[in-house]
Protein backbone atom coordinates (compact mmCIF):
# COMPACT_ATOMS: atom_id res chain seq x y z
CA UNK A 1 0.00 0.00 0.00
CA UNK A 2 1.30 3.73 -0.90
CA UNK A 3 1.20 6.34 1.28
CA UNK A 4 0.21 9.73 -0.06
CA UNK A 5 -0.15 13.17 1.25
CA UNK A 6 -3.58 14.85 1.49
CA UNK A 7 -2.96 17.25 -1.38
CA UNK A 8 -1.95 14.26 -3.45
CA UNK A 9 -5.23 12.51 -2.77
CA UNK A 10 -7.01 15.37 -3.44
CA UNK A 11 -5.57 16.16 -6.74
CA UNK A 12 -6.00 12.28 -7.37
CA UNK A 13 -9.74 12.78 -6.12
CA UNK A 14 -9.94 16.52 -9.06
CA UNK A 15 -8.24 14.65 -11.34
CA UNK A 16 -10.62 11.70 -11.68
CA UNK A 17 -13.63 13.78 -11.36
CA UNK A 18 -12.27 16.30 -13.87
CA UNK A 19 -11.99 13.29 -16.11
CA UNK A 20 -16.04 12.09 -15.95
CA UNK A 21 -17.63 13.70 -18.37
CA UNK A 22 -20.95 13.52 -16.45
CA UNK A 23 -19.22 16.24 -13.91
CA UNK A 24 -17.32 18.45 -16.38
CA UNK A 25 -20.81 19.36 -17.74
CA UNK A 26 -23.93 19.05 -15.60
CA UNK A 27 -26.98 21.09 -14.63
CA UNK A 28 -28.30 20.73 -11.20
CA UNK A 29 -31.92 21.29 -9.84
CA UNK A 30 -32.09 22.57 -6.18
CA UNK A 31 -33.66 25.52 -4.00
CA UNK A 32 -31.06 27.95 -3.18
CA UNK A 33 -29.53 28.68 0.53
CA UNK A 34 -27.10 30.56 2.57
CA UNK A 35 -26.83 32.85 -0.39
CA UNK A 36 -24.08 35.37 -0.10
CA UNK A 37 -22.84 38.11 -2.61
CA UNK A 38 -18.81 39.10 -1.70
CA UNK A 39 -17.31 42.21 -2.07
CA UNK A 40 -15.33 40.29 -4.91
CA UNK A 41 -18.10 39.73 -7.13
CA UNK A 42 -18.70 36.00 -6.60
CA UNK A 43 -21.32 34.15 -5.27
CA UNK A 44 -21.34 31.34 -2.65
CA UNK A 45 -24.82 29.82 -1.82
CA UNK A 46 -25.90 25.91 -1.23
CA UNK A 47 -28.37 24.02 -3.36
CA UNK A 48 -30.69 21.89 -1.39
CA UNK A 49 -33.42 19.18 -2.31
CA UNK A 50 -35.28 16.75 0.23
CA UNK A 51 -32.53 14.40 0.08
CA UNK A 52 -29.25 16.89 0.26
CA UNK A 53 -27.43 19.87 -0.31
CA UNK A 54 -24.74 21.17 -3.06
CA UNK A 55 -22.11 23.79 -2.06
CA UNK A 56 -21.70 25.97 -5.11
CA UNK A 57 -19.81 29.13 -6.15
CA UNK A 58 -20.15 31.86 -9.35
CA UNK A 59 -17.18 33.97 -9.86
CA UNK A 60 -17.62 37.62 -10.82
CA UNK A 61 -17.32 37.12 -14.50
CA UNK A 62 -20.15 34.20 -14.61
CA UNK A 63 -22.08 36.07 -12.29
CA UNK A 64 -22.32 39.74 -14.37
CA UNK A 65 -23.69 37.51 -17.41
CA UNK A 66 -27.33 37.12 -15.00
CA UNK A 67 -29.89 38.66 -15.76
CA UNK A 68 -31.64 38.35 -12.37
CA UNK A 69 -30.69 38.51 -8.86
CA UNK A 70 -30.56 35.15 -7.11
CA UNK A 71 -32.03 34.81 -3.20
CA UNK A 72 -32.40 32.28 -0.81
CA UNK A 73 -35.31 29.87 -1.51
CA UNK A 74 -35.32 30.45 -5.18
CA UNK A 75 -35.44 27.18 -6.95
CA UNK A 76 -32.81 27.37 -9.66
CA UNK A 77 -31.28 24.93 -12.42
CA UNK A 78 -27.45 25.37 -12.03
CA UNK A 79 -24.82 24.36 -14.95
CA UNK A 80 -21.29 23.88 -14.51
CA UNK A 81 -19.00 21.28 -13.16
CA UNK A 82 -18.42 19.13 -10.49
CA UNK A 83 -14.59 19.23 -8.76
CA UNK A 84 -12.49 19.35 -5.40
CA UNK A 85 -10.86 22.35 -4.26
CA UNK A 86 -8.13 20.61 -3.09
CA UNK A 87 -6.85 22.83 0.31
CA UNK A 88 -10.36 21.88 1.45
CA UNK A 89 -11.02 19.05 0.57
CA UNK A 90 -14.87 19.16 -0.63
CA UNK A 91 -15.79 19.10 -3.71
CA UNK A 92 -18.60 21.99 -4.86
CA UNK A 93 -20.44 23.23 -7.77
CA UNK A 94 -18.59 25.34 -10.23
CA UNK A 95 -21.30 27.76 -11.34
CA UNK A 96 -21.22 29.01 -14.78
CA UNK A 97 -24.67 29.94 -15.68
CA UNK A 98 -27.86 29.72 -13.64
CA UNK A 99 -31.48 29.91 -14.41
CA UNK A 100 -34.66 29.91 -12.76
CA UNK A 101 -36.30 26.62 -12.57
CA UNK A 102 -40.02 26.53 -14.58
CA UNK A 103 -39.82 30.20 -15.28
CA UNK A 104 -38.01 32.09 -17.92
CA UNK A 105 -34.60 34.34 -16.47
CA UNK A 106 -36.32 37.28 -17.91
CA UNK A 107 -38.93 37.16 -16.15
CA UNK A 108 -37.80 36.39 -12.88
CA UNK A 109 -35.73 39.89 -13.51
CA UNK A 110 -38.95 41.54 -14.96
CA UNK A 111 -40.69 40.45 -11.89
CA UNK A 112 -37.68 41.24 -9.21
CA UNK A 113 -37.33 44.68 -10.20
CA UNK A 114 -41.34 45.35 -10.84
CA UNK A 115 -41.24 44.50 -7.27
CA UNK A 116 -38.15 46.89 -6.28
CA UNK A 117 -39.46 50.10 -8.26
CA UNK A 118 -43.00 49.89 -6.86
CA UNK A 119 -41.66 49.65 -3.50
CA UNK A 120 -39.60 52.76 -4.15
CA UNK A 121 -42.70 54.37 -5.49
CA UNK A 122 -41.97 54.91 -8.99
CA UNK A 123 -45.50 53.44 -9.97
CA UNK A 124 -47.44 55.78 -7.49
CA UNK A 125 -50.40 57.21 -9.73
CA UNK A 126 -49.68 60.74 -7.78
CA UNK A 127 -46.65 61.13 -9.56
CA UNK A 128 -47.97 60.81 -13.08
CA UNK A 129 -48.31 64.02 -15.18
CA UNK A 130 -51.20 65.15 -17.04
CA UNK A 131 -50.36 64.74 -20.68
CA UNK A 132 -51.22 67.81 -22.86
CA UNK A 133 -54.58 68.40 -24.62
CA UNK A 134 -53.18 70.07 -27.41
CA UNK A 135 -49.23 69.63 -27.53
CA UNK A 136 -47.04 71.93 -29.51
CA UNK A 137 -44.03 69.75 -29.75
CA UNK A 138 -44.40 65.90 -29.89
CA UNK A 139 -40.50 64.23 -29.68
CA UNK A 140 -40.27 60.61 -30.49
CA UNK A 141 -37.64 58.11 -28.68
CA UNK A 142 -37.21 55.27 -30.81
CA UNK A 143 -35.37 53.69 -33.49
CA UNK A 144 -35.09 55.49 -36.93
CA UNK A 145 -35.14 52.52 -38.54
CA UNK A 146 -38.02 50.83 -37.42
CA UNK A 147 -41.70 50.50 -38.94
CA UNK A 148 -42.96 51.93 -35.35
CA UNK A 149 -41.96 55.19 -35.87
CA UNK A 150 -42.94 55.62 -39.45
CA UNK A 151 -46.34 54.99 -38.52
CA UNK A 152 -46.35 57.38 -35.52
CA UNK A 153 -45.49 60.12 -37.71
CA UNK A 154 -48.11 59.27 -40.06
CA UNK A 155 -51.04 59.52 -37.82
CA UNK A 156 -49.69 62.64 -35.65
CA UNK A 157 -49.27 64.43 -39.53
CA UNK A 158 -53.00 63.12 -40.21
CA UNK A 159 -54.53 63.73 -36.67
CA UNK A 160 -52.81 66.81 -35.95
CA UNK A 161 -50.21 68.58 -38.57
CA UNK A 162 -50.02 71.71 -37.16
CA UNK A 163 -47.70 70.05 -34.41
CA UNK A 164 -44.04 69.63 -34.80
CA UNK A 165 -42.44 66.36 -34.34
CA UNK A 166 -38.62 65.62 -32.85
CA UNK A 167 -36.64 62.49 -33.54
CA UNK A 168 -34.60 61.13 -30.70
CA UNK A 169 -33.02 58.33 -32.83
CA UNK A 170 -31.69 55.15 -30.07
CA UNK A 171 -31.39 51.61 -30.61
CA UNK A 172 -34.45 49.70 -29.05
CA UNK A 173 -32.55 46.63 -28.43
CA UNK A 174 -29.06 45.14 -27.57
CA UNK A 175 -26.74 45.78 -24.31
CA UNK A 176 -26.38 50.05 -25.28
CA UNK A 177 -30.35 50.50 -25.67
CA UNK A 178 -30.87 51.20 -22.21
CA UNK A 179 -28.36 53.67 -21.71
CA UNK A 180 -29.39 54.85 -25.54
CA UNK A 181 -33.05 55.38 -24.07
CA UNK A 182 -32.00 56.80 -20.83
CA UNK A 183 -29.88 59.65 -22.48
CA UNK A 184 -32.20 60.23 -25.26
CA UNK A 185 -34.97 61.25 -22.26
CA UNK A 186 -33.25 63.34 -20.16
CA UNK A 187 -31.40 65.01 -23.11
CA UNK A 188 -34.99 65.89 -24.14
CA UNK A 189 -35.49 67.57 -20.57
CA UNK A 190 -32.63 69.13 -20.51
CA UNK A 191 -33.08 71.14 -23.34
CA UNK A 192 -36.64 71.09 -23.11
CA UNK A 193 -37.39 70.48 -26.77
CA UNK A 194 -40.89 69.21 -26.43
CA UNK A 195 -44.13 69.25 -24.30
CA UNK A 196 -44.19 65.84 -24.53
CA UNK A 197 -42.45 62.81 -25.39
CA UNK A 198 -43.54 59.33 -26.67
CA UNK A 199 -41.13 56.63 -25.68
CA UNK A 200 -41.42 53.15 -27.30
CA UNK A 201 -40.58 50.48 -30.34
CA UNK A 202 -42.64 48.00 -32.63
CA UNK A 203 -43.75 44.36 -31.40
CA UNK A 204 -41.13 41.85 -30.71
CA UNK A 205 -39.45 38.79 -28.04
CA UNK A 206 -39.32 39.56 -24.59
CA UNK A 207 -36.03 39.44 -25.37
CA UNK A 208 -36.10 42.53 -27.88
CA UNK A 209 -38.26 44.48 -25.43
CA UNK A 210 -35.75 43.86 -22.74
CA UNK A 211 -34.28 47.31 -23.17
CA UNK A 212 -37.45 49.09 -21.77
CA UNK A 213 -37.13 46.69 -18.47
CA UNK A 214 -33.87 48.31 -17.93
CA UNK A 215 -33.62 50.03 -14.45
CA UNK A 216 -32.06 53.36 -15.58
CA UNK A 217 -34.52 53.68 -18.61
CA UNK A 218 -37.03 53.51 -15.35
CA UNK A 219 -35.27 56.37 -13.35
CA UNK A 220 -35.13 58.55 -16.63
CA UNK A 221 -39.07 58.20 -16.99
CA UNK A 222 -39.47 58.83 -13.74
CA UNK A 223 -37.41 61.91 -13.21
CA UNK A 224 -38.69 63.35 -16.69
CA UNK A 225 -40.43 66.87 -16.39
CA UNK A 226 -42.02 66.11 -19.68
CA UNK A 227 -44.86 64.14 -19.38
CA UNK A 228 -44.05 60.74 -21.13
CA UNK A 229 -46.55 57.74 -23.07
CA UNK A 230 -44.90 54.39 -22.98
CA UNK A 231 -45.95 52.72 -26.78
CA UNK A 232 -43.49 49.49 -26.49
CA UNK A 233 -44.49 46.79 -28.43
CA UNK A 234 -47.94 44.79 -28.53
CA UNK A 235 -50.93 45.48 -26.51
CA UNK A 236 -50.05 42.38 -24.53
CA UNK A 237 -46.76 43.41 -23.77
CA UNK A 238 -46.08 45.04 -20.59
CA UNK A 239 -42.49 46.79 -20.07
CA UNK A 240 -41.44 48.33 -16.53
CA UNK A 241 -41.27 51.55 -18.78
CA UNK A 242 -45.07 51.28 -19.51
CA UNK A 243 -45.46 51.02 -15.37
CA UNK A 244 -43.34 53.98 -14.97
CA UNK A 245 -44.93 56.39 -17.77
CA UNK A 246 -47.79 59.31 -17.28
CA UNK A 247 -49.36 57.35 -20.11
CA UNK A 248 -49.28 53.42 -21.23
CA UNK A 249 -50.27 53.11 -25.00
CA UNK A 250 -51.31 49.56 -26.29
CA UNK A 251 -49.20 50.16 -29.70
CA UNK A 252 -46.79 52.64 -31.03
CA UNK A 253 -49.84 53.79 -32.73
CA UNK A 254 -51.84 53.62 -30.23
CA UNK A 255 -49.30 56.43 -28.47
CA UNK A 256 -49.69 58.47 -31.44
CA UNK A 257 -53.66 59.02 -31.39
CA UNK A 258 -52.96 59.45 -27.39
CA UNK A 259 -50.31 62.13 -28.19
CA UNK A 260 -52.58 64.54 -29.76
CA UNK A 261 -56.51 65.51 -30.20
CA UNK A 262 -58.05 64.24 -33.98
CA UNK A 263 -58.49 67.10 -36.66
CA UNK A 264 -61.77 66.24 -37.92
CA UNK A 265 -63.22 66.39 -34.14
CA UNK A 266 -61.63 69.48 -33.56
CA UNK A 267 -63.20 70.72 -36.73
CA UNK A 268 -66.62 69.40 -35.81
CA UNK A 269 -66.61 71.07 -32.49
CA UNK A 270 -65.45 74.47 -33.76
CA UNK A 271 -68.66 73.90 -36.26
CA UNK A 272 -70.72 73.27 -33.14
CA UNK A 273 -69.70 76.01 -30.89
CA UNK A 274 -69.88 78.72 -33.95
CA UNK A 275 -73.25 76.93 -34.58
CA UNK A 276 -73.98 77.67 -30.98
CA UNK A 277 -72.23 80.94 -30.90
CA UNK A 278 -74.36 82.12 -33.66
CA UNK A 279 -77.70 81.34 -32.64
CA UNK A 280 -76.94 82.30 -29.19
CA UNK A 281 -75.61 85.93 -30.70
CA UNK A 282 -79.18 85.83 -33.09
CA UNK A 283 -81.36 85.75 -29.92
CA UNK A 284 -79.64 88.34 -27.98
CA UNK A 285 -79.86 90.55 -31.05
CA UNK A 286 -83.60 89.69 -31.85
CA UNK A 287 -84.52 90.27 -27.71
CA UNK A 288 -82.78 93.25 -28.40
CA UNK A 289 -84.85 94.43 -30.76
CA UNK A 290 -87.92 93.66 -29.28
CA UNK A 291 -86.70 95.29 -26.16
CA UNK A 292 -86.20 98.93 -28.24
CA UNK A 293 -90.09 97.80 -29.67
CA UNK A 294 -91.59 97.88 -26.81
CA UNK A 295 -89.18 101.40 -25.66
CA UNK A 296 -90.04 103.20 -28.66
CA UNK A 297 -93.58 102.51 -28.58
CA UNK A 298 -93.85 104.33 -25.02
CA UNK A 299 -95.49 107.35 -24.30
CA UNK A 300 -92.13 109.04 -22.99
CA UNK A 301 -90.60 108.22 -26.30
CA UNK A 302 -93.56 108.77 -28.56
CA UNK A 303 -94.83 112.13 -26.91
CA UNK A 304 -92.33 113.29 -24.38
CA UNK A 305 -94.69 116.41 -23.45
CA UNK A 306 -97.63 114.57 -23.25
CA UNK A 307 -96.01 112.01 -21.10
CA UNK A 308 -94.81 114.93 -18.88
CA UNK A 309 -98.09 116.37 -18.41
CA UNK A 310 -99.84 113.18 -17.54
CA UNK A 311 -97.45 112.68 -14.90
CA UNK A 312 -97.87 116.20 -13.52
CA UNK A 313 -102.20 115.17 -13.60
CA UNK A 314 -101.11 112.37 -11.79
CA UNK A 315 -99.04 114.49 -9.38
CA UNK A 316 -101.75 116.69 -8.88
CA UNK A 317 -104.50 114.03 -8.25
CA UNK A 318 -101.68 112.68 -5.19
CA UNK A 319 -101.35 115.82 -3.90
CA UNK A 320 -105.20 116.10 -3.42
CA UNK A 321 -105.69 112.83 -2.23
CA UNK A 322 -102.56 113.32 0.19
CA UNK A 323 -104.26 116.56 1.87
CA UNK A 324 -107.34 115.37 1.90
CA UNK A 325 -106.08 112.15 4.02
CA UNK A 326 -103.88 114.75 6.25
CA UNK A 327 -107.23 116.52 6.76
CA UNK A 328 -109.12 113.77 7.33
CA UNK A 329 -106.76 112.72 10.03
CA UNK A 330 -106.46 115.78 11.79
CA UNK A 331 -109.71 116.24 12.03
CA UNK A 332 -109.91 112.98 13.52
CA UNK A 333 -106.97 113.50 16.03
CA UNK A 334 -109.00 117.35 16.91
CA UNK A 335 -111.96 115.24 18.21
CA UNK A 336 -109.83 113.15 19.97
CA UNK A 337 -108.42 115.39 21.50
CA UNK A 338 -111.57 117.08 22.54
CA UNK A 339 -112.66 114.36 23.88
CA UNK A 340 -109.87 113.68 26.02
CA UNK A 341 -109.92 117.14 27.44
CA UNK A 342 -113.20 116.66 28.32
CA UNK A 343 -113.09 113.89 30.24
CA UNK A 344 -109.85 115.07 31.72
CA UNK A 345 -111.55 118.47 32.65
CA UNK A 346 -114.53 116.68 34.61
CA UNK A 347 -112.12 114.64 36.14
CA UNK A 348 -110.17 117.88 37.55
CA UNK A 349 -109.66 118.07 41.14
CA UNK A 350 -110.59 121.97 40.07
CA UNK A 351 -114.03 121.26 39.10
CA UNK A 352 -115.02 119.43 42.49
CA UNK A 353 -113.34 122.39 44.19
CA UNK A 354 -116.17 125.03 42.31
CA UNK A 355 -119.01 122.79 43.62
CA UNK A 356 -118.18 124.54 47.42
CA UNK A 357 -115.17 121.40 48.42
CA UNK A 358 -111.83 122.03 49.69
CA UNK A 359 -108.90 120.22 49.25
CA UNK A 360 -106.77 119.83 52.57
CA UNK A 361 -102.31 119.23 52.58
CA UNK A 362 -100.38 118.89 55.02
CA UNK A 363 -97.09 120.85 55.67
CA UNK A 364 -95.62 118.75 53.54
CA UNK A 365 -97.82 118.84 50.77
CA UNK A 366 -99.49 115.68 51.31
CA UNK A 367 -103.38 115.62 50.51
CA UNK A 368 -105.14 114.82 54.03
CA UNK A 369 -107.17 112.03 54.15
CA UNK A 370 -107.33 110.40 57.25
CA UNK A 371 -107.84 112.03 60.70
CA UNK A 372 -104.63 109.69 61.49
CA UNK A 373 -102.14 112.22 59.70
CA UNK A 374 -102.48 115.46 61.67
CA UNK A 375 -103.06 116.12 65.48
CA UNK A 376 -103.95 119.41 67.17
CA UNK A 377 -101.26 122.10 66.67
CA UNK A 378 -101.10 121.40 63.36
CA UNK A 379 -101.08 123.89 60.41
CA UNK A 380 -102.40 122.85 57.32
CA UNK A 381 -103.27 124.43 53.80
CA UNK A 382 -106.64 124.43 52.69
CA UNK A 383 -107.21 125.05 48.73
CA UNK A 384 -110.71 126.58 47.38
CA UNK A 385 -111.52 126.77 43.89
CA UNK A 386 -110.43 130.62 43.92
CA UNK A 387 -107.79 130.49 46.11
CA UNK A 388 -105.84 129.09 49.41
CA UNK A 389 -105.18 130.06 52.93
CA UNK A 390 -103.50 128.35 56.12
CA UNK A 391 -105.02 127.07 59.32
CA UNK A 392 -104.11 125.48 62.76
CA UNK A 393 -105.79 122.35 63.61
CA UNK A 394 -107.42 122.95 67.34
CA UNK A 395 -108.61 119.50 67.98
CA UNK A 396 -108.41 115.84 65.96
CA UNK A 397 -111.75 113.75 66.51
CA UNK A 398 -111.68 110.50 65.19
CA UNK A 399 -115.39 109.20 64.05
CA UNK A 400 -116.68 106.56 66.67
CA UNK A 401 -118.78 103.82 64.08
CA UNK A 402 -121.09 101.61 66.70
């Protein structure tokens, strides 16, 4: 029996399983674990399935080539190979490419960063601009090239030709659309060549529409000032950039009769509201007239003297009724008054003192009327009807009633 070292076996152990075919090329099925991310770029993370576990590594340059972000409990199809690192020991996975088991990599990515941006708020409705009624300047972000844009400008000339229409010419697909997109958009802003901007490209692969799921295309949309309609691809297709916009169009086309009001509607309501204008102009004028009819048919217009001198007749015939009420009244109030002054006179204290009474005070001018208010020694003042005198009370008798 040989003796070996431990690096010997385990370069024995890498060689032989470098050497199986079956290991230098396999694709593994498992639910991902432990995932970590280095400073370094690579990846280290376990597979697991009911019946064990995989330790498995990507290196940077693998791992930039993914087009989604992997997390634990993911279930993922692995490819790479099978070997020892031998100052360990343990044999692990040698990642090269990963995907996501029963869905496509694409759309694990579309769905990972739908997820991100809403959470960030870049889908909030209250962030969405109003797009113009009537814009001005229309600029178009998309390829030059492409059969999408040729038809935009065809119905924004028929629909509306009196606006103007910018180019942004980009590439719609490949690894420099995004940043192509992004630029075009805030190049637009920052010159502020239009009042609105329609962002999109014809029908195609998820794969060709990939560039509008691009993360800084989504910040550019967001952060536009100009108020933006996403027309990217089909009316099935959804993009993150369609999420993002003021606006989501079904077709490029579609973003073109959004973009702008139609021509022949316009037309038809200028029609109606001269229509209305008109008639409504026709019956002021004709009320009008009738209202300087029925002025010039008045007296004070027709006979300005006569109308005078019936109003002074009628001025007259108030002035006699007036004095003949403020006689009427005053001759009322007179008898009243009469009246009153009769009455008032036979009530008089005077009057009872003519029939032969006196009226008795004491010194302080109180009217006697009890026997109870003065005593003997007393001067009082006695009033007659034609004069008074004083007088000195010589005895008080109070009236004995049996």
């Amino acid at each position: 029996m040989q003796t070996i070292s431990i690096t010997q076996l385990n370069e024995y152990i890498r060689s032989k399983m470098d050497a199986d075919p079956v290991l230098t090329q396999v694709a593994v099925r498992g639910e991902i674990s432990n995932y970590k991310l280095y400073p370094s770029g690579h990846h280290y993370f376990t597979l697991k399935d009911e019946g064990g576990a995989l330790k498995c590594v990507m290196f940077k340059g693998n791992a930039l080539r993914l087009r989604f972000k992997p997390e634990n409990g993911m279930k993922v199809i692995a490819m790479g190979n099978v070997t020892v690192f031998p100052r360990d020991g343990a044999y692990q996975l040698y990642c090269k490419a990963m995907t996501v088991d029963g869905i496509g990599d694409l759309h694990a990515a579309f769905e990972q960063l739908k997820k991100k941006l809403s959470a960030m708020g870049l889908f909030d409705p209250a962030h969405k601009k109003p797009i113009h009624k009537y814009p001005q300047i229309i600029g178009i972000v998309t390829s030059e090239a492409g059969a999408a844009v040729h038809d935009m400008l065809r119905i924004l000339n028929k629909r509306y030709p009196m606006c103007r229409v910018f180019l942004l010419p980009v590439r719609v697909q490949g690894a420099e659309a995004p940043q192509e997109i992004a630029g075009a958009i805030r190049y637009a802003n920052l010159h502020k060549l239009a009042d609105l901007l329609i962002v999109g490209r014809g029908g195609g692969s998820i794969e060709d529409l990939w560039a509008f799921n691009d993360e800084q295309v989504a910040y550019a949309v967001y952060e536009s000032e100009i108020p933006i309609i996403s027309a990217v691809g089909h009316e099935p297709d959804v993009t993150i950039c369609d999420y993002v916009a003021d606006l989501r169009a079904a077709t490029p086309s579609n973003g073109a009769e959004l973009a702008v009001p139609d021509r022949d509607n316009l037309l038809q309501m200028l029609d109606s509201m001269h229509s209305a204008m008109t008639g409504a102009l026709s019956r002021q004028v004709k009320s009008a007239k009738q209202h300087l009819a029925v002025l010039s048919s008045s007296p004070a217009l027709q006979s300005p003297q006569g109308y005078l001198h019936q109003r002074k007749k009628n001025l007259e015939l108030m002035k006699t009724r007036l004095l003949s009420s403020g006689n009427r009244i005053f001759q009322n109030k007179q008898r009243r008054y009469v009246e009153l002054t009769a009455k008032l006179d036979a009530m008089s204290p005077l009057k009872v003192l003519t029939r032969g009474y006196a009226m008795v005070q004491t010194e302080k001018g109180e009217v006697l009327k009890s026997i109870q208010q003065v005593k003997a020694g007393d001067t009082v003042g006695v009033s007659l009807s034609d004069g008074t005198f004083n007088a000195r009370i010589l005895e008080a008798k109070e009236n004995r009633h049996e």
